[in-house]
N, C-alpha and C. Protein backbone atom coordinates (compact mmCIF):
# COMPACT_ATOMS: atom_id res chain seq x y z
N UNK A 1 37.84 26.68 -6.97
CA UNK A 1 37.32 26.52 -8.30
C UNK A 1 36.61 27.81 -8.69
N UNK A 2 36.97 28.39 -9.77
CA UNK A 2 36.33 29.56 -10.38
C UNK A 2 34.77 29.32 -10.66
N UNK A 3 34.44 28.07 -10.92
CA UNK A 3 32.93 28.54 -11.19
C UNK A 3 32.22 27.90 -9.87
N UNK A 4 32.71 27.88 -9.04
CA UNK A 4 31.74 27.03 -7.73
C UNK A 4 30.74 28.21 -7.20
N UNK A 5 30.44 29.69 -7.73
CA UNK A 5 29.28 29.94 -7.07
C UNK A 5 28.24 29.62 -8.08
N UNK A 6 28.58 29.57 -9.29
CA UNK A 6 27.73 29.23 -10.76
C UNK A 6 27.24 27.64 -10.37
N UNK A 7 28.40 26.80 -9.59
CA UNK A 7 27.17 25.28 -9.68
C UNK A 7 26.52 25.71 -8.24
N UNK A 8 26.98 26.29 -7.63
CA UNK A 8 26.06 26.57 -5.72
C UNK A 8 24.55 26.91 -6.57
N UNK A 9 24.79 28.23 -7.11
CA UNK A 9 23.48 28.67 -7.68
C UNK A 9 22.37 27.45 -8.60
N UNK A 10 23.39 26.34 -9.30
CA UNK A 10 22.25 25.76 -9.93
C UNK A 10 22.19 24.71 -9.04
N UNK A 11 22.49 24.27 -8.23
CA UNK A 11 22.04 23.34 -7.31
C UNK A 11 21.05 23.89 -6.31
N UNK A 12 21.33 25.09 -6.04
CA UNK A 12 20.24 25.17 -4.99
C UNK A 12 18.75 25.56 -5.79
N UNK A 13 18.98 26.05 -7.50
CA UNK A 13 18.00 25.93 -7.89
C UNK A 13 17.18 25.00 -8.06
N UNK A 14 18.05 23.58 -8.52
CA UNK A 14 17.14 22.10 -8.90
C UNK A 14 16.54 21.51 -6.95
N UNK A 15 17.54 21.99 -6.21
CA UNK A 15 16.67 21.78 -4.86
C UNK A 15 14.96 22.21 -5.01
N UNK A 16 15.49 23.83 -5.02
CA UNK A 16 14.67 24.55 -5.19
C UNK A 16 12.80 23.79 -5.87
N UNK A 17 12.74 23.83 -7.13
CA UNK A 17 12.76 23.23 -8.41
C UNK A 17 11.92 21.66 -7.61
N UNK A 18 13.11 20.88 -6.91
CA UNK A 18 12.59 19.62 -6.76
C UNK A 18 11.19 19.80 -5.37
N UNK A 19 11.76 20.80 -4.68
CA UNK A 19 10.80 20.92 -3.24
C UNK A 19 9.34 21.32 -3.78
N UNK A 20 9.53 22.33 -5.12
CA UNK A 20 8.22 23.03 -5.59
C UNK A 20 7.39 21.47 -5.77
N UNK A 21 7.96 20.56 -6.68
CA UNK A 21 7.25 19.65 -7.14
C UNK A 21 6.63 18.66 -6.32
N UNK A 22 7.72 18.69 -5.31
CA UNK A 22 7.33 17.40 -4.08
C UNK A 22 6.28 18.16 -3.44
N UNK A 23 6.09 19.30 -2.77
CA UNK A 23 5.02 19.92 -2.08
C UNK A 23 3.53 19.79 -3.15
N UNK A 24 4.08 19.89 -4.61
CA UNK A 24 2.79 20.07 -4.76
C UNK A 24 2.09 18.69 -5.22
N UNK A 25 3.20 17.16 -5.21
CA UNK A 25 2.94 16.27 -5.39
C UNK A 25 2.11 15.97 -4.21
N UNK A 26 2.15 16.39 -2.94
CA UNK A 26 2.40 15.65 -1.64
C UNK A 26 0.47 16.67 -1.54
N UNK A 27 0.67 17.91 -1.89
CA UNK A 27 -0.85 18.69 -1.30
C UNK A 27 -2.13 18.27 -2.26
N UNK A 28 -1.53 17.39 -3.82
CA UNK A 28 -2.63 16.88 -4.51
C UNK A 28 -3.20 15.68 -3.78
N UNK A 29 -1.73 14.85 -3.05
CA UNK A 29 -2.29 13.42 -2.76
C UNK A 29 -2.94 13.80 -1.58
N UNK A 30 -2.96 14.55 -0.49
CA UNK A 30 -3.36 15.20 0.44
C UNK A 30 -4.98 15.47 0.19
N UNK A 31 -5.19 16.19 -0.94
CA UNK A 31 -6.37 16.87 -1.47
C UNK A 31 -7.71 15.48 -1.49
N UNK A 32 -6.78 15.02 -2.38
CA UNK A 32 -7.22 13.34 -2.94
C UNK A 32 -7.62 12.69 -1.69
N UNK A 33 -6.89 12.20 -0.95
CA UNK A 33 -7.51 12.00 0.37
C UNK A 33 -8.40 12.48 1.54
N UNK A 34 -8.39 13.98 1.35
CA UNK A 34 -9.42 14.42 2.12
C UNK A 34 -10.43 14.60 1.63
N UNK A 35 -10.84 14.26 -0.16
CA UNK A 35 -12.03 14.20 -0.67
C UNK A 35 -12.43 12.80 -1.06
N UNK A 36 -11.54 11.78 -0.37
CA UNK A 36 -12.25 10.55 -0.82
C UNK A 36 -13.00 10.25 0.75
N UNK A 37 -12.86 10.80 1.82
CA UNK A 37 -13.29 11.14 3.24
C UNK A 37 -14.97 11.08 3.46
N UNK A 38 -15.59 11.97 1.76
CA UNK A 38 -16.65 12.32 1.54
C UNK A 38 -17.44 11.16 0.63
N UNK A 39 -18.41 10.70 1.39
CA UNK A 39 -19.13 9.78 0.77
C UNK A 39 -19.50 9.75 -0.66
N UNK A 40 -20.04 10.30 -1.61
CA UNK A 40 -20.11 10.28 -2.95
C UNK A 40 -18.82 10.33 -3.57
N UNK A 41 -18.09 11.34 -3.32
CA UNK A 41 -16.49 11.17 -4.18
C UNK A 41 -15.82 9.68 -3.73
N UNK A 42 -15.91 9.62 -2.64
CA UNK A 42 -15.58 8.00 -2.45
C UNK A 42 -16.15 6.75 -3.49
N UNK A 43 -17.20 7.50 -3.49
CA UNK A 43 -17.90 6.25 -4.09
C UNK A 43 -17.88 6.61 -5.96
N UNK A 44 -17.35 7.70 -6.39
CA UNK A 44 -16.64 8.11 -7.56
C UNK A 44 -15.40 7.29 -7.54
N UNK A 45 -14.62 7.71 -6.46
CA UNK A 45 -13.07 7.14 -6.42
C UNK A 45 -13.42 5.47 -7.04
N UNK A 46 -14.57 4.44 -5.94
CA UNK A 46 -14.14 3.16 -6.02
C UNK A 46 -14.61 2.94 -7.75
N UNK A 47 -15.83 3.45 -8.11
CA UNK A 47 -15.51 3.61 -9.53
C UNK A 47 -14.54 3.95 -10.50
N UNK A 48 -14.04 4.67 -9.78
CA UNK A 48 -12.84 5.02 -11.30
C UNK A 48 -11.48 3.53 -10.84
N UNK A 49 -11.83 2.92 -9.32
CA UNK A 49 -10.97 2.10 -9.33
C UNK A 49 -11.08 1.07 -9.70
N UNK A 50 -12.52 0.26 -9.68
CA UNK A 50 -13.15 -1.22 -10.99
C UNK A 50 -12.38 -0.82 -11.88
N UNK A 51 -13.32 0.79 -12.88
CA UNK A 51 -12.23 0.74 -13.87
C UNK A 51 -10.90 0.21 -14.37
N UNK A 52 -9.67 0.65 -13.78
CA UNK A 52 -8.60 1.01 -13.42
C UNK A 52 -8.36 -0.78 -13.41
N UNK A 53 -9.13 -1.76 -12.41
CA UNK A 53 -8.88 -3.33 -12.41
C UNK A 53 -9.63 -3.64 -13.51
N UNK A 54 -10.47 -3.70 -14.09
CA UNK A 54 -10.85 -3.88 -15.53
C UNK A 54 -9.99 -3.78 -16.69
N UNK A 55 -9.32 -2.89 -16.73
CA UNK A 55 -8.71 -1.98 -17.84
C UNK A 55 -6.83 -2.83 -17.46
N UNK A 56 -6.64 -3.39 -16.28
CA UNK A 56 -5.73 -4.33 -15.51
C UNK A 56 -5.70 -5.97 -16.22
N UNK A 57 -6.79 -6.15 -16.25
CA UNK A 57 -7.36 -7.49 -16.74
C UNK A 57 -6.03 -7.90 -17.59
N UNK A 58 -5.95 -7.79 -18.74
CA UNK A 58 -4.83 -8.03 -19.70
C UNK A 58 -3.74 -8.05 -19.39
N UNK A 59 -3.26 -7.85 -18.13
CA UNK A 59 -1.81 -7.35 -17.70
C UNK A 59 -1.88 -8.46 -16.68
N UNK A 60 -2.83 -8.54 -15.95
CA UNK A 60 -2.70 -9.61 -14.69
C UNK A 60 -3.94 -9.71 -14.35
N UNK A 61 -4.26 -10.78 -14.24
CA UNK A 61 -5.57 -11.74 -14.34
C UNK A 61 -5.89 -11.97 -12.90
N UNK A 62 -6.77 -11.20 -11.79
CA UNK A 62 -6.97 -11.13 -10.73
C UNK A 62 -8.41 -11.59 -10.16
N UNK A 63 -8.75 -12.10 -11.36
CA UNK A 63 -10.28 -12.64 -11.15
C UNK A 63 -10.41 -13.82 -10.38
N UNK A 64 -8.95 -14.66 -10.66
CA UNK A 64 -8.57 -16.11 -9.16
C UNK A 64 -8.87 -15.61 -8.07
N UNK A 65 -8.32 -14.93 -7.71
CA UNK A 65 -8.78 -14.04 -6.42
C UNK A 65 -9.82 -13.49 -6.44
N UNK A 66 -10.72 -13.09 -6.98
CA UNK A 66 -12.29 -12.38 -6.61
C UNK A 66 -12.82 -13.60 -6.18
N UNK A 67 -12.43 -15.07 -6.58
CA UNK A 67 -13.51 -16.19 -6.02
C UNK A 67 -13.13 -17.06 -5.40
N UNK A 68 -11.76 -16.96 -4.65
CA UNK A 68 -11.38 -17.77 -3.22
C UNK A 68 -12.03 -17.38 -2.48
N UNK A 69 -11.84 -17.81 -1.41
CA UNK A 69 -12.88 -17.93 -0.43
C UNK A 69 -11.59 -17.34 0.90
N UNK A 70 -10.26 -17.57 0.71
CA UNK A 70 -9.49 -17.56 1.63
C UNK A 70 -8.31 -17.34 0.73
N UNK A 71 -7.08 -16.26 0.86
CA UNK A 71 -6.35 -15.50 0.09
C UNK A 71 -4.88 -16.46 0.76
N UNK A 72 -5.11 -16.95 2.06
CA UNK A 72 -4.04 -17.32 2.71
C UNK A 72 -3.42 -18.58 2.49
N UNK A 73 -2.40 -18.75 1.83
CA UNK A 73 -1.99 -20.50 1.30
C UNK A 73 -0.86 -20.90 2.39
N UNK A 74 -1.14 -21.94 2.92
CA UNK A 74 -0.50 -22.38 4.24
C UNK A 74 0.09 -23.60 3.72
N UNK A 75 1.32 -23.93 3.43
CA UNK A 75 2.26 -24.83 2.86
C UNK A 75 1.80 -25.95 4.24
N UNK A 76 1.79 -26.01 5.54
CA UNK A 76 1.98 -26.63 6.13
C UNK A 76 0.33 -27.22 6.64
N UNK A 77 -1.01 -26.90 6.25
CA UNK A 77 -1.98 -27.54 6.00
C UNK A 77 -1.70 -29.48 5.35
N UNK A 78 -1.00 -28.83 4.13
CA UNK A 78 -0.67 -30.21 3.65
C UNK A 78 -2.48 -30.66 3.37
N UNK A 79 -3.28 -32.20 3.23
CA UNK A 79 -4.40 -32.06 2.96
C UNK A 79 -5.62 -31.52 3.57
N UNK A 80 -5.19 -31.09 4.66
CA UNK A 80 -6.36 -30.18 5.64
C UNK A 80 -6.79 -29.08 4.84
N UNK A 81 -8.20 -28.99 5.09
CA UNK A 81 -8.95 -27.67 4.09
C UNK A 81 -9.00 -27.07 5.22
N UNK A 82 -9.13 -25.36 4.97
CA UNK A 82 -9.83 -24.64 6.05
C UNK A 82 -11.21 -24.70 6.09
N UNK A 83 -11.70 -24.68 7.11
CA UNK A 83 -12.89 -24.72 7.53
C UNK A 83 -13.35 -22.84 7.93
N UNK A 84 -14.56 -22.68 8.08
CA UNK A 84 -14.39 -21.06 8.46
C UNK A 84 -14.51 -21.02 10.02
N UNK A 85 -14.12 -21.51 11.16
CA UNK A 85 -13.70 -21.71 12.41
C UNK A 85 -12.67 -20.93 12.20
N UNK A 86 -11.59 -21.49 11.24
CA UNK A 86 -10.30 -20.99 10.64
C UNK A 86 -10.46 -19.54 10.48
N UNK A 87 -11.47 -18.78 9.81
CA UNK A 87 -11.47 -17.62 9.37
C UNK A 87 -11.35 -16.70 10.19
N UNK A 88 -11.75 -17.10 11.35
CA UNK A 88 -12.04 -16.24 12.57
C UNK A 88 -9.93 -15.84 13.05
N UNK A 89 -9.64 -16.41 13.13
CA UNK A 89 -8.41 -15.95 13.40
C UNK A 89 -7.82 -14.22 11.86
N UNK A 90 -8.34 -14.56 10.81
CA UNK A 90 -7.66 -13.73 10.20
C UNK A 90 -8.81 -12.32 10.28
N UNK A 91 -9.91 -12.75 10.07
CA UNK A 91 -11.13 -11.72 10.19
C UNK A 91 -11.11 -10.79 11.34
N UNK A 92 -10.82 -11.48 12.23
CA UNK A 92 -10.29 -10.59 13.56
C UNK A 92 -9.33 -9.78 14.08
N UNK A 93 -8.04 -9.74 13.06
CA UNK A 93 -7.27 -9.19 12.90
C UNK A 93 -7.73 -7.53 12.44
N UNK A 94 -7.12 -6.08 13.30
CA UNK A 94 -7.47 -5.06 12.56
C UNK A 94 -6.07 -4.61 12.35
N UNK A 95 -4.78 -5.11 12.78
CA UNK A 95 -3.60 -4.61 12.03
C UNK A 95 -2.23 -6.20 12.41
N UNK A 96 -1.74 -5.93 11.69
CA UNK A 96 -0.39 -7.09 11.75
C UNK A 96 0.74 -6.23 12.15
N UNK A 97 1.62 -6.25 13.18
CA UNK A 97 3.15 -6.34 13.66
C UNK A 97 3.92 -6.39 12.96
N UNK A 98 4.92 -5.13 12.42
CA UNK A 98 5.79 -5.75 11.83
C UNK A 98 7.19 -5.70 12.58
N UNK A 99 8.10 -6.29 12.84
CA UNK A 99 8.93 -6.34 13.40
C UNK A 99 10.51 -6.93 12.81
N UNK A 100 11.51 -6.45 13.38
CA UNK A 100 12.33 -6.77 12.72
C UNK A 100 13.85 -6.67 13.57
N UNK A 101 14.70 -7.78 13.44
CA UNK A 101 15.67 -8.08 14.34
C UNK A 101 15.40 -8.35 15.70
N UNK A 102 14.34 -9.33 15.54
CA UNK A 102 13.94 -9.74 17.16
C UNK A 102 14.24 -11.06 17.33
N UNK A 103 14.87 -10.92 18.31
CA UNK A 103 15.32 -11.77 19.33
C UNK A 103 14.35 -13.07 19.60
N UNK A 104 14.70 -14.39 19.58
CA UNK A 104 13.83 -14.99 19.97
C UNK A 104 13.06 -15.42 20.99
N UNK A 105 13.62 -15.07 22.37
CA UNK A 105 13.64 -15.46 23.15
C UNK A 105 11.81 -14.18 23.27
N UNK A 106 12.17 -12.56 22.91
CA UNK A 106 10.96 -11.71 22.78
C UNK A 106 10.06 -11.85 21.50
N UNK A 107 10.11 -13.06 20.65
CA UNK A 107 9.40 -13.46 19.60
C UNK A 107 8.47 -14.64 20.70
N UNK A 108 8.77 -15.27 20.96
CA UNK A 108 8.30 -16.54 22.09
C UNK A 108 7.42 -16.01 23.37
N UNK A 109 7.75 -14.93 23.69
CA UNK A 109 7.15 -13.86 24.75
C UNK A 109 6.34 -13.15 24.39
N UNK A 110 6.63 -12.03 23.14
CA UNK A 110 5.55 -11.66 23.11
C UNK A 110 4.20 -11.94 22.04
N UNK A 111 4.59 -13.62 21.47
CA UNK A 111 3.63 -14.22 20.14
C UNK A 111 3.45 -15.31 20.91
């Protein structure tokens, strides 16, 4: 094809072009994070983030949730309430497993 160094050239420009943007997308969110690290900007950040759920309000109504007591709806309670005995299982948690295409026999073993 006669013009294939004319599209080589604009492709490797929009590469080009796309890497500038992603690096400098990637060193703001970078930035952003190593200054929310710092106690006062943190505590700027969680302000500008009320905001941000305030200004949310109209779009989706999240205030149900500011006054449960327990976020977790268990179909299989049926009329049992939780009690906070109960709580202790989720409160204690500092990360969840995620896993995927497991076997049952190593679902039973290792849960």
């Amino acid at each position: 094809m006669i013009v294939a160094p004319l599209v080589a050239t604009l492709r490797k420009s929009l590469m080009k072009k796309i890497a500038k943007i992603f690096g400098a997308v990637l060193t703001i969110v970078a930035l952003c994070y190593c200054a929310a690290q710092v106690g006062s900007v943190s505590m700027h950040f969680a302000a500008l983030g009320r905001i941000f759920m305030i200004k949310l309000l109209p779009f989706w109504d999240w205030t149900s949730m500011f006054y449960e007591s327990c976020l977790v709806s268990n179909p299989f309670y049926g009329e049992y309430t939780l009690t906070e005995e109960d709580c202790v299982s989720c409160e204690a948690l500092e990360h969840v497993d995620r896993l995927g295409g497991v076997a049952y026999e190593q679902l039973l073993d290792g849960y």
